[in-house]
PDB file of N, CA and C in Angstrom:
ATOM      1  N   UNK A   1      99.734  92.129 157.487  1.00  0.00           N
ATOM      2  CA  UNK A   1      98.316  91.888 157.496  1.00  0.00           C
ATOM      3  C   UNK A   1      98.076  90.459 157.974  1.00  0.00           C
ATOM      4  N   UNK A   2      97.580  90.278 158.943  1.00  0.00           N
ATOM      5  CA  UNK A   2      96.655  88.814 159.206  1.00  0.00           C
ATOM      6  C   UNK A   2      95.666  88.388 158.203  1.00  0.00           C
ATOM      7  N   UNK A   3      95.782  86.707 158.727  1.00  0.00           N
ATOM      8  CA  UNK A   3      94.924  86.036 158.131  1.00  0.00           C
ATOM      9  C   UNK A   3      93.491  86.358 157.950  1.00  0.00           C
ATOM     10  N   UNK A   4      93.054  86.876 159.082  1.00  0.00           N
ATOM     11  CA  UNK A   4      91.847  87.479 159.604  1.00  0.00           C
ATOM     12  C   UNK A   4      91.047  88.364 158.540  1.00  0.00           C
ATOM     13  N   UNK A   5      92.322  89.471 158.557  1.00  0.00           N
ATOM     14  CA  UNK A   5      92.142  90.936 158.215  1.00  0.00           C
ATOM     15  C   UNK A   5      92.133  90.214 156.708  1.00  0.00           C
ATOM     16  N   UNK A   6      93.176  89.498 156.029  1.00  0.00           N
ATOM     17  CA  UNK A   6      92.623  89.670 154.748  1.00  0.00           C
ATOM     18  C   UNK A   6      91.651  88.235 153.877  1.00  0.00           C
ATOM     19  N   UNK A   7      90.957  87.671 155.217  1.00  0.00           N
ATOM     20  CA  UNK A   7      89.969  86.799 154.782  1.00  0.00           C
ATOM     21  C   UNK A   7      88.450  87.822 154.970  1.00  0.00           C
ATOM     22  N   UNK A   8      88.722  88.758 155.778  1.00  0.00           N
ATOM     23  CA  UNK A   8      87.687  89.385 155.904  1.00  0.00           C
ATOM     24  C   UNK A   8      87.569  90.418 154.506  1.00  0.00           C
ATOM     25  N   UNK A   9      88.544  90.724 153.942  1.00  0.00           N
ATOM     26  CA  UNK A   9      88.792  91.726 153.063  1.00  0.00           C
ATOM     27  C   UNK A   9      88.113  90.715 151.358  1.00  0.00           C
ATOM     28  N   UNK A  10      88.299  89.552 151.434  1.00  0.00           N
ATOM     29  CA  UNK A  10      88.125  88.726 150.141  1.00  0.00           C
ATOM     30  C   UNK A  10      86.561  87.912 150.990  1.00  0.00           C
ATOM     31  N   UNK A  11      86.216  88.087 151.910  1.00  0.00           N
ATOM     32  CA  UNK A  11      85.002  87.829 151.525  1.00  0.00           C
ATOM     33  C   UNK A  11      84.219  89.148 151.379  1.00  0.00           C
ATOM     34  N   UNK A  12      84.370  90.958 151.287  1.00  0.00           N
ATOM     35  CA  UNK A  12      83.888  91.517 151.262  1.00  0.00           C
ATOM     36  C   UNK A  12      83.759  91.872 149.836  1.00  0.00           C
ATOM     37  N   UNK A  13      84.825  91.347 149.111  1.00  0.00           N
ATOM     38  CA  UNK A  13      85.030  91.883 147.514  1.00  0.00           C
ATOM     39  C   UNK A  13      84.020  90.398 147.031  1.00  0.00           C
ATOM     40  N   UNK A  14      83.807  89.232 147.370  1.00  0.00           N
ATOM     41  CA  UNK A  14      83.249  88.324 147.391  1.00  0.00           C
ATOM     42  C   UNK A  14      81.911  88.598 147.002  1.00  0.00           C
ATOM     43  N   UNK A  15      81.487  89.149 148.194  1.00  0.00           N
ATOM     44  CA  UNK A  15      80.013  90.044 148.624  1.00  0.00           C
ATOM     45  C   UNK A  15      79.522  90.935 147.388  1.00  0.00           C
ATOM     46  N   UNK A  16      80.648  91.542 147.466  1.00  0.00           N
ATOM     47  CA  UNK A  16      80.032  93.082 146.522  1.00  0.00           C
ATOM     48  C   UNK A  16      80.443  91.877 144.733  1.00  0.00           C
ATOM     49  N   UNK A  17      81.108  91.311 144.390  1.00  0.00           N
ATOM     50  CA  UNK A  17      81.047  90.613 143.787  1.00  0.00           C
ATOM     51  C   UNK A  17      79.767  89.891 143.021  1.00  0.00           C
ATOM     52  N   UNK A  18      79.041  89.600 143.790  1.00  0.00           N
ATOM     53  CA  UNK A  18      77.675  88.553 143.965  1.00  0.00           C
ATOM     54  C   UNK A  18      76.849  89.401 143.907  1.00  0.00           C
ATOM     55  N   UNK A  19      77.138  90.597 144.353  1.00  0.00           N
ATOM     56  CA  UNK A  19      75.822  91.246 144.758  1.00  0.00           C
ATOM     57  C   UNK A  19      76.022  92.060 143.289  1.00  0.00           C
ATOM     58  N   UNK A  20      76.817  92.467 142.389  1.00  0.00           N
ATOM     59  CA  UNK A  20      77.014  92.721 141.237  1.00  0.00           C
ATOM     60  C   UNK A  20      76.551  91.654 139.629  1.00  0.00           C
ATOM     61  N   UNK A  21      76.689  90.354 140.429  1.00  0.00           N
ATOM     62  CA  UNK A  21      75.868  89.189 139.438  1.00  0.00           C
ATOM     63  C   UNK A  21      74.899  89.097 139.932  1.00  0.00           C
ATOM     64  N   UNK A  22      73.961  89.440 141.105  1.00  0.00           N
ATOM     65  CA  UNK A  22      72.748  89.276 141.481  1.00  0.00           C
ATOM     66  C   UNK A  22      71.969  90.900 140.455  1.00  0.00           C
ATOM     67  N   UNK A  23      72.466  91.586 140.563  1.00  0.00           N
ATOM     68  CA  UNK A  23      71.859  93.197 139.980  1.00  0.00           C
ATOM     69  C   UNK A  23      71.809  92.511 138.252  1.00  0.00           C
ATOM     70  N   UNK A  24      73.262  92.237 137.742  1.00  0.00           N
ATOM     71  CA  UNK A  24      72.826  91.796 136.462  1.00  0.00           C
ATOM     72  C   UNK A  24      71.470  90.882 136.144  1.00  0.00           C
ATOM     73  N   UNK A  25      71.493  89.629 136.822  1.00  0.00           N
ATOM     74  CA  UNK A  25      70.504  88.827 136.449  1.00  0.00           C
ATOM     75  C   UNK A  25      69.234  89.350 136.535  1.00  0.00           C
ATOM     76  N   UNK A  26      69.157  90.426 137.676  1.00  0.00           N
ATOM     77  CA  UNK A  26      67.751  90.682 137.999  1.00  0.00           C
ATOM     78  C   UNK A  26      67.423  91.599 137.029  1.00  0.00           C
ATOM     79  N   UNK A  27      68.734  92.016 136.361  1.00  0.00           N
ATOM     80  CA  UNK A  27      68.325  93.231 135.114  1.00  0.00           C
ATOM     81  C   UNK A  27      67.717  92.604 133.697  1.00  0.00           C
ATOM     82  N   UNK A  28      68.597  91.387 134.060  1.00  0.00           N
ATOM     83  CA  UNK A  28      68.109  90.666 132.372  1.00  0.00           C
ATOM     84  C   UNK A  28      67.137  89.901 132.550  1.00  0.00           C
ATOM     85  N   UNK A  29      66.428  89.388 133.612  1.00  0.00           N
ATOM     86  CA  UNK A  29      65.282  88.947 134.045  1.00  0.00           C
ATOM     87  C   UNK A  29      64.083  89.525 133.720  1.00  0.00           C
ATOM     88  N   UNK A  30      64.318  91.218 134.445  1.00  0.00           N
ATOM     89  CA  UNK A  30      63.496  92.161 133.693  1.00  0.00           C
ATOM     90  C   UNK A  30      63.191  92.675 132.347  1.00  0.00           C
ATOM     91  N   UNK A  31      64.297  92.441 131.650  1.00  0.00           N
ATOM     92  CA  UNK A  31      64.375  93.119 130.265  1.00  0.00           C
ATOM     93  C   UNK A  31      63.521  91.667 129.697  1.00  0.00           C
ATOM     94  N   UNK A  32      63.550  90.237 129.746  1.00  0.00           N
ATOM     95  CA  UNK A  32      63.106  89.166 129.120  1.00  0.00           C
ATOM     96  C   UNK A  32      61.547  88.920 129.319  1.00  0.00           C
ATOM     97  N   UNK A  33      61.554  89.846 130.735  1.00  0.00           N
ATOM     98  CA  UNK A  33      59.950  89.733 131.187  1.00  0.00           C
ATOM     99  C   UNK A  33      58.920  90.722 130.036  1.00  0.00           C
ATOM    100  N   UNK A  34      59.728  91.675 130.105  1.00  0.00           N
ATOM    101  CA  UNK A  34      59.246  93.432 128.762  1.00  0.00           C
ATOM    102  C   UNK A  34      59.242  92.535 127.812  1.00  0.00           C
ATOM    103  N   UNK A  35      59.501  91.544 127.194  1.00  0.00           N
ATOM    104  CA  UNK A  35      59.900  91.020 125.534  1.00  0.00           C
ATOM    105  C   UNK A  35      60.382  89.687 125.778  1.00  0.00           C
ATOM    106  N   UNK A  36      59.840  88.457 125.118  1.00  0.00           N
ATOM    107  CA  UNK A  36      60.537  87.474 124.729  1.00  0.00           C
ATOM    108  C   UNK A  36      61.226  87.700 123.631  1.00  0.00           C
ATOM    109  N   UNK A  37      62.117  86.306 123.670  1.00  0.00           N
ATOM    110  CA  UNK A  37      63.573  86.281 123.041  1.00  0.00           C
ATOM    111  C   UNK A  37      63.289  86.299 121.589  1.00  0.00           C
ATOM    112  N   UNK A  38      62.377  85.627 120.965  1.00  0.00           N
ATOM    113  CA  UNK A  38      62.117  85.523 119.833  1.00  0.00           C
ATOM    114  C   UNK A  38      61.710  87.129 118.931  1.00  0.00           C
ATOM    115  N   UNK A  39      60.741  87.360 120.286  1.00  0.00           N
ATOM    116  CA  UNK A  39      60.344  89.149 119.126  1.00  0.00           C
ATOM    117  C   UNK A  39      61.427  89.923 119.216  1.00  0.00           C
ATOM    118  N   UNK A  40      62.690  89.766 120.421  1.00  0.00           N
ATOM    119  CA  UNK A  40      64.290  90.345 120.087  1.00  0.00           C
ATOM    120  C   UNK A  40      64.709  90.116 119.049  1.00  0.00           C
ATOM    121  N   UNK A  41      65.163  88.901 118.926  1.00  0.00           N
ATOM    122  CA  UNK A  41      65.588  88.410 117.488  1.00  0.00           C
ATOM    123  C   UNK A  41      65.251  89.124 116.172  1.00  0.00           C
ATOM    124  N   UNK A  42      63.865  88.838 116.185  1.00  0.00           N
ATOM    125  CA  UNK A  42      62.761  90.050 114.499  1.00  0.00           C
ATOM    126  C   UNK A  42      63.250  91.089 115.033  1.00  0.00           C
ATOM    127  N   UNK A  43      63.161  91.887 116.148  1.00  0.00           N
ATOM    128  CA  UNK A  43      63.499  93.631 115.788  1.00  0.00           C
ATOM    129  C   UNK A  43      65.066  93.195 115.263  1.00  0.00           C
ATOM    130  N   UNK A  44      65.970  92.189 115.711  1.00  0.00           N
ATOM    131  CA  UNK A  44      67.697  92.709 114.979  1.00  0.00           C
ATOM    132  C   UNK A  44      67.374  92.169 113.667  1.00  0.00           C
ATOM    133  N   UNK A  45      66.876  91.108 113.404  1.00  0.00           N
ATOM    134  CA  UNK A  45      67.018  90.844 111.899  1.00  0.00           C
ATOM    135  C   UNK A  45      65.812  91.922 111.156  1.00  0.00           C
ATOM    136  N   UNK A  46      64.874  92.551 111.744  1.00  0.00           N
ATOM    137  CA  UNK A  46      64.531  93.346 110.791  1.00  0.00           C
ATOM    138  C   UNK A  46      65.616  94.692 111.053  1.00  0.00           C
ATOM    139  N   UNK A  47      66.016  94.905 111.778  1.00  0.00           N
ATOM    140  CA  UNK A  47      67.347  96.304 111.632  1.00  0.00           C
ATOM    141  C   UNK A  47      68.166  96.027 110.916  1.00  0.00           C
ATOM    142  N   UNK A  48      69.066  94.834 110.443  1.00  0.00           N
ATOM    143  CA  UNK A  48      69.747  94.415 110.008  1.00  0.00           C
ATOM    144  C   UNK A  48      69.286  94.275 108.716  1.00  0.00           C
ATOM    145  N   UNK A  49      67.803  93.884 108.360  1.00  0.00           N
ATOM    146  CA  UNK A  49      67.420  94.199 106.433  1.00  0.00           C
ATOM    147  C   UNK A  49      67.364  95.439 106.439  1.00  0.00           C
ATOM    148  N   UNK A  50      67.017  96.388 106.905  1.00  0.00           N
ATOM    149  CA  UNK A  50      66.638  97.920 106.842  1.00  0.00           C
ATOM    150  C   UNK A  50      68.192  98.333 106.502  1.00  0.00           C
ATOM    151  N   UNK A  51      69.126  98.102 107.248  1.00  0.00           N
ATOM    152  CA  UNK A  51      70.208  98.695 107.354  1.00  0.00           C
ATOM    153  C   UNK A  51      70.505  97.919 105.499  1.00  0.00           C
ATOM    154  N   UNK A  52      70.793  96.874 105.062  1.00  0.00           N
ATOM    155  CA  UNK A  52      71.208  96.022 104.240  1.00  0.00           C
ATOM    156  C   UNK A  52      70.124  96.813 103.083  1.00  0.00           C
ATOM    157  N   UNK A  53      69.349  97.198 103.237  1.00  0.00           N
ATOM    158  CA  UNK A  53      68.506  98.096 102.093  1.00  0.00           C
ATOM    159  C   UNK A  53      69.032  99.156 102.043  1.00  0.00           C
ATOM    160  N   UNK A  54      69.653  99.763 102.978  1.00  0.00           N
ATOM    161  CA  UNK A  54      70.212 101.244 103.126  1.00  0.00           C
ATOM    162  C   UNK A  54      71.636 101.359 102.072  1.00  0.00           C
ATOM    163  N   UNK A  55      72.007  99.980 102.363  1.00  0.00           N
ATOM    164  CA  UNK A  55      73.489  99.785 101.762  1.00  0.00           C
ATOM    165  C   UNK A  55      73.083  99.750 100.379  1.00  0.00           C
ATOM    166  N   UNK A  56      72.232  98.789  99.904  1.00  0.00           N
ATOM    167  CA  UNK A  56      71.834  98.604  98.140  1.00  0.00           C
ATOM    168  C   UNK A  56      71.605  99.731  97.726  1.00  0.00           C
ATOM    169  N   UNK A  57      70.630 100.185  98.283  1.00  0.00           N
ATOM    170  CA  UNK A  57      70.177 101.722  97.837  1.00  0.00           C
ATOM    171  C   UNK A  57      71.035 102.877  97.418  1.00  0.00           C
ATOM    172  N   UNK A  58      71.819 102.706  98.145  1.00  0.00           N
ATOM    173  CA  UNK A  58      73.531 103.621  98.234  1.00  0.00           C
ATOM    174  C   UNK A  58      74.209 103.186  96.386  1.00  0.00           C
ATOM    175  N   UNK A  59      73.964 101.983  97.188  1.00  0.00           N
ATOM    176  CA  UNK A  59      75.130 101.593  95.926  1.00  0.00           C
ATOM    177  C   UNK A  59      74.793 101.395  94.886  1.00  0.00           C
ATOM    178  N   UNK A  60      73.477 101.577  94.684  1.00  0.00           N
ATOM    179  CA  UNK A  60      72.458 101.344  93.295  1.00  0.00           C
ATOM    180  C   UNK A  60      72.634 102.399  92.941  1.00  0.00           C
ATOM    181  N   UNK A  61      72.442 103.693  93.789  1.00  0.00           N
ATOM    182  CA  UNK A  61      72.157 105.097  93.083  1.00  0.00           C
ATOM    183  C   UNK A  61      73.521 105.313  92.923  1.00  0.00           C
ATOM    184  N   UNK A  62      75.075 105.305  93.077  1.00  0.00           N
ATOM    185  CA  UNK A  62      75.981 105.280  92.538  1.00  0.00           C
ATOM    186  C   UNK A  62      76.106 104.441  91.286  1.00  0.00           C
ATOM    187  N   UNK A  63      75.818 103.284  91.112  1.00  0.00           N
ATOM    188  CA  UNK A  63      76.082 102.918  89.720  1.00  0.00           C
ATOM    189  C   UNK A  63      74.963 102.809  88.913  1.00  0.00           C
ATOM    190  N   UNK A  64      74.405 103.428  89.127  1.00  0.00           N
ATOM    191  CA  UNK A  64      73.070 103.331  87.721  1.00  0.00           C
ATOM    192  C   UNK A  64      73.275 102.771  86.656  1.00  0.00           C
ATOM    193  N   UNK A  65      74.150 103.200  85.850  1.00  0.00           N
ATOM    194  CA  UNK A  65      74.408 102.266  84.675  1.00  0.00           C
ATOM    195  C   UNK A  65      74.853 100.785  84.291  1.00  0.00           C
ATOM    196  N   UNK A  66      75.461 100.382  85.566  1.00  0.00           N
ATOM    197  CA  UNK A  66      75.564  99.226  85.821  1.00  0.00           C
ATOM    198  C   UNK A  66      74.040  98.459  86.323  1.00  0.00           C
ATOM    199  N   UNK A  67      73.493  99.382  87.182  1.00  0.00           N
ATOM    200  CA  UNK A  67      72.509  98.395  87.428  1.00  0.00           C
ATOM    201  C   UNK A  67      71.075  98.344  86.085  1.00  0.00           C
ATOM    202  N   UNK A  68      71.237  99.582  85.298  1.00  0.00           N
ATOM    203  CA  UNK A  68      70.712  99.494  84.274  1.00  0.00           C
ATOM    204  C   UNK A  68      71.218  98.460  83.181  1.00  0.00           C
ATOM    205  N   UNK A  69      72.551  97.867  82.779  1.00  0.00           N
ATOM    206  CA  UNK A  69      73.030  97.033  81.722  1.00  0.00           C
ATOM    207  C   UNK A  69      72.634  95.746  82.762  1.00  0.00           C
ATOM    208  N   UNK A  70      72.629  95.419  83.806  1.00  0.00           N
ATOM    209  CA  UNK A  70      72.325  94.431  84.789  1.00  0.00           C
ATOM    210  C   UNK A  70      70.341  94.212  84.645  1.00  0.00           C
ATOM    211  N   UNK A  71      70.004  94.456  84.601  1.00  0.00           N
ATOM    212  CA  UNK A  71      68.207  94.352  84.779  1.00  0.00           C
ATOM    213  C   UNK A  71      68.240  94.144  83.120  1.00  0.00           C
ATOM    214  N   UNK A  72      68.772  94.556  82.336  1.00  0.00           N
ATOM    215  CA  UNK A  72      68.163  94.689  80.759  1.00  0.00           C
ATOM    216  C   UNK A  72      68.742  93.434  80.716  1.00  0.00           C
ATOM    217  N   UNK A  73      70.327  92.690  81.083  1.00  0.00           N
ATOM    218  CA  UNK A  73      70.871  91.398  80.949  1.00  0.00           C
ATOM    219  C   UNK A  73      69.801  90.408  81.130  1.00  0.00           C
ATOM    220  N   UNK A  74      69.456  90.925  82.646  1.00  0.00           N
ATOM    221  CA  UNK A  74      68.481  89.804  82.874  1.00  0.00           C
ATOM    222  C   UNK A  74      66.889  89.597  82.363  1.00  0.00           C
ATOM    223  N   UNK A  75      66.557  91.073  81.842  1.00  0.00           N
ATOM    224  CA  UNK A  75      65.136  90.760  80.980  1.00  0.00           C
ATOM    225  C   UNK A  75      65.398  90.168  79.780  1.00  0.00           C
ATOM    226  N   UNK A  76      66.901  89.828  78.784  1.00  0.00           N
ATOM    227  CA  UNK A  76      66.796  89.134  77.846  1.00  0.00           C
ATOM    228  C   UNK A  76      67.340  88.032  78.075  1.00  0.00           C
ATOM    229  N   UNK A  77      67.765  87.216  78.930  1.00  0.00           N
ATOM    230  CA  UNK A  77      68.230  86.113  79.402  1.00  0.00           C
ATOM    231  C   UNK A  77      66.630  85.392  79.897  1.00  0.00           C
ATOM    232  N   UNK A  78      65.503  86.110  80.197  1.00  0.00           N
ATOM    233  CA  UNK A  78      64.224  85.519  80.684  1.00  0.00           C
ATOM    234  C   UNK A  78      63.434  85.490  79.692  1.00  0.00           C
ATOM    235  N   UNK A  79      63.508  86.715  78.552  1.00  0.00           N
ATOM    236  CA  UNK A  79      62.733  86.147  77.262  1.00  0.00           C
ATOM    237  C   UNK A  79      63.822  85.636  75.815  1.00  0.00           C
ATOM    238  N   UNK A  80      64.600  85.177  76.264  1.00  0.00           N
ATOM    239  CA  UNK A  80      65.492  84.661  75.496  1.00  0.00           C
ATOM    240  C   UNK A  80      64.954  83.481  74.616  1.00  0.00           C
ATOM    241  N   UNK A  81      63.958  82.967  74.857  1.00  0.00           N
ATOM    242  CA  UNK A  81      63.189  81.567  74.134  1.00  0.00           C
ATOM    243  C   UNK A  81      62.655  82.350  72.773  1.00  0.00           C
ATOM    244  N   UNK A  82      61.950  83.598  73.295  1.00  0.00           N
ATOM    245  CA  UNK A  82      60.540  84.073  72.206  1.00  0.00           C
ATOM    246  C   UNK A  82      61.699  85.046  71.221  1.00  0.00           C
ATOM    247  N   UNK A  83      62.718  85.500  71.708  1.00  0.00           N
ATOM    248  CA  UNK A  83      63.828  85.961  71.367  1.00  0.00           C
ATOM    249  C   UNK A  83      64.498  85.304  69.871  1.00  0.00           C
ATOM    250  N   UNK A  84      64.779  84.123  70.715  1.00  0.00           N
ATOM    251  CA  UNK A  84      65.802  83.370  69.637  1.00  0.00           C
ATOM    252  C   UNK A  84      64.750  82.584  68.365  1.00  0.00           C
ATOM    253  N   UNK A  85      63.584  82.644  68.991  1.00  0.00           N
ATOM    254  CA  UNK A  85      62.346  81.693  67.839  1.00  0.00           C
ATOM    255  C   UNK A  85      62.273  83.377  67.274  1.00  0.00           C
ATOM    256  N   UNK A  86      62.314  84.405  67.149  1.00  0.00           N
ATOM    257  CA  UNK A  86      62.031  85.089  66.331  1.00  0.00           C
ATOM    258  C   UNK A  86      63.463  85.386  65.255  1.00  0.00           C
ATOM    259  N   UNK A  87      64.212  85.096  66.050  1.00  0.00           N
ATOM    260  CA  UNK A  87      65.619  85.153  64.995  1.00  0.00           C
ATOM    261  C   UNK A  87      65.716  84.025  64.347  1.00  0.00           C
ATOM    262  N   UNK A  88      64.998  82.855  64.431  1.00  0.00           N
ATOM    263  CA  UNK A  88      65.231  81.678  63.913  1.00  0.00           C
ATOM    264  C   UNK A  88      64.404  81.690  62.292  1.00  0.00           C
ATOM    265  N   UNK A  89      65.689  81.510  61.091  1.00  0.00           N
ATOM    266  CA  UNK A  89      65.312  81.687  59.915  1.00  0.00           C
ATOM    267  C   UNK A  89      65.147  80.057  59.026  1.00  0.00           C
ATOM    268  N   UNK A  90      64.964  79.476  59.753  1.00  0.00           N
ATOM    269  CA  UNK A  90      64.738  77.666  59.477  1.00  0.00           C
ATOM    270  C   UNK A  90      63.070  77.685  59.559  1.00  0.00           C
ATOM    271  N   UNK A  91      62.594  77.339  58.034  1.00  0.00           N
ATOM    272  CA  UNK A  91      61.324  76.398  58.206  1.00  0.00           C
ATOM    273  C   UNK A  91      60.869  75.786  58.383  1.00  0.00           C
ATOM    274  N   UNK A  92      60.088  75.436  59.136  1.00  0.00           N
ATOM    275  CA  UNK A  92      59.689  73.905  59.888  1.00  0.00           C
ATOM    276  C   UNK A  92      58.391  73.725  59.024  1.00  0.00           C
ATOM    277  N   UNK A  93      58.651  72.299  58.462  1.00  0.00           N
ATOM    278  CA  UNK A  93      57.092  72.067  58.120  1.00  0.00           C
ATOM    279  C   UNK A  93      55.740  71.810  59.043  1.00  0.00           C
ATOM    280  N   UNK A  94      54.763  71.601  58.148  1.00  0.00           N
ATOM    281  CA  UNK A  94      53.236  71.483  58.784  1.00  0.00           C
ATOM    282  C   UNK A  94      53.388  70.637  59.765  1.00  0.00           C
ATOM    283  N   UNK A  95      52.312  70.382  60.044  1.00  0.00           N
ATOM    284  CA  UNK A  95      52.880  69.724  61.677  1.00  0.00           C
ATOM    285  C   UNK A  95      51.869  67.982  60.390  1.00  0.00           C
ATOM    286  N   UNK A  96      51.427  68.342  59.610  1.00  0.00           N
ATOM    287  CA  UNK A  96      50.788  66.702  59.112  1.00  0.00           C
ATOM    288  C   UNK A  96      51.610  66.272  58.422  1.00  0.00           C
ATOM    289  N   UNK A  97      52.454  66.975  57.437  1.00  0.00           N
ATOM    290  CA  UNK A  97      53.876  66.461  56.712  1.00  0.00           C
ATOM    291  C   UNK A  97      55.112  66.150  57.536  1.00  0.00           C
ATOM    292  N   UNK A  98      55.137  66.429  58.829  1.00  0.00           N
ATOM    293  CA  UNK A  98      56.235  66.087  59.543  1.00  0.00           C
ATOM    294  C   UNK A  98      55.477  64.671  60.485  1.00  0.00           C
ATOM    295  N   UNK A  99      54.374  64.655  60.504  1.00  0.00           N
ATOM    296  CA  UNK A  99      53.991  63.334  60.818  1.00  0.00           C
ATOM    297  C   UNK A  99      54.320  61.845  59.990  1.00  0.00           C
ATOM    298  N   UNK A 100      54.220  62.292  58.621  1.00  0.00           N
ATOM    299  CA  UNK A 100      54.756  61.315  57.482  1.00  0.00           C
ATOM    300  C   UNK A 100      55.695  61.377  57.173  1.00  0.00           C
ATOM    301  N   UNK A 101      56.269  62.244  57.871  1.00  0.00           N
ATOM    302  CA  UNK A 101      57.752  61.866  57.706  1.00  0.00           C
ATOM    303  C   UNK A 101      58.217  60.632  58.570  1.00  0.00           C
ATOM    304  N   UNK A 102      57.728  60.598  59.583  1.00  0.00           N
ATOM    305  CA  UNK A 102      57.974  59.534  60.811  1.00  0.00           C
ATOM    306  C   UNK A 102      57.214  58.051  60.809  1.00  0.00           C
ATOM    307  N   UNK A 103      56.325  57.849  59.545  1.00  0.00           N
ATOM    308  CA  UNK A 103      55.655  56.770  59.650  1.00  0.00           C
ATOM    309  C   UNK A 103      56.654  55.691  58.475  1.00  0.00           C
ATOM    310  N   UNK A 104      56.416  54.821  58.992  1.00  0.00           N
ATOM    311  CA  UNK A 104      57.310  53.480  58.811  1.00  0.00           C
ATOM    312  C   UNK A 104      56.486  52.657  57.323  1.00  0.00           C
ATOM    313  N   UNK A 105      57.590  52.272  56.390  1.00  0.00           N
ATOM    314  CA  UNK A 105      56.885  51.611  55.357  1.00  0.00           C
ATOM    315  C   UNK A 105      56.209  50.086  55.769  1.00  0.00           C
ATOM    316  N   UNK A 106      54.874  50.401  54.778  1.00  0.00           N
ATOM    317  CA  UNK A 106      54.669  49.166  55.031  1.00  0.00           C
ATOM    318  C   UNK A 106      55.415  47.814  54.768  1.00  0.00           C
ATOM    319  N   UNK A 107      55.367  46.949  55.420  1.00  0.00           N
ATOM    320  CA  UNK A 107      56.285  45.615  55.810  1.00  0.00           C
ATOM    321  C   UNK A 107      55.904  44.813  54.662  1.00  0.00           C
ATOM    322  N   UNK A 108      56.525  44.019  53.745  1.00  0.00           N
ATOM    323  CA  UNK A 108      55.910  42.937  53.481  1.00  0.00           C
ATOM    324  C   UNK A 108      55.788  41.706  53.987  1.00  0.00           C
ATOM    325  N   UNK A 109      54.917  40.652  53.230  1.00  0.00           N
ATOM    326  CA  UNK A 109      54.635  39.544  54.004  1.00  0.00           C
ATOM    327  C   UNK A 109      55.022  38.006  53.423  1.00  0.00           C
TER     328      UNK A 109
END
């Protein structure tokens, strides 16, 4: 094969080459013109929560009882204050006798 023959042959794969990155760009040119990049983005991250709800959902309705001892954990861990003041068997005095408790004798002079 000559020089000729196979400079002519690598600029034809060259050609069809280019003309294969020219078709892409003009494809993704088009697709960016239909939709900016940003409202792409929201449709994958909203497919991606939908899908991620699909998964919880799954796995919630398999363990029920877990997620039932899990929600009751956490409703007494949130009223745990009004909780523990009702188990609390210590009397606290009046709120005017615990004031005199805190006042200081008079000084002499």
């Amino acid at each position: 094969m000559t020089d000729r023959m196979r400079l002519a042959e690598d600029r034809a794969m060259r050609d069809a080459a280019r003309a294969l990155v020219d078709a892409d760009l003009a494809r993704i040119k088009a697709g960016l013109a239909e939709r900016s990049v940003p409202a792409r983005a929201m449709d994958r991250a909203a497919e991606g929560a939908v899908d991620v709800l699909e998964q919880v959902t799954e796995a919630a309705s398999r363990n029920k009882g877990l997620l039932a001892a899990l929600t009751g954990a956490a409703a007494i861990w949130l009223a745990r204050h009004p909780l523990l003041a009702l188990l609390d068997d210590t009397d606290t005095p009046p709120s005017d006798t615990q004031d005199d408790a805190h006042e200081q004798p008079p000084q002499k002079r």
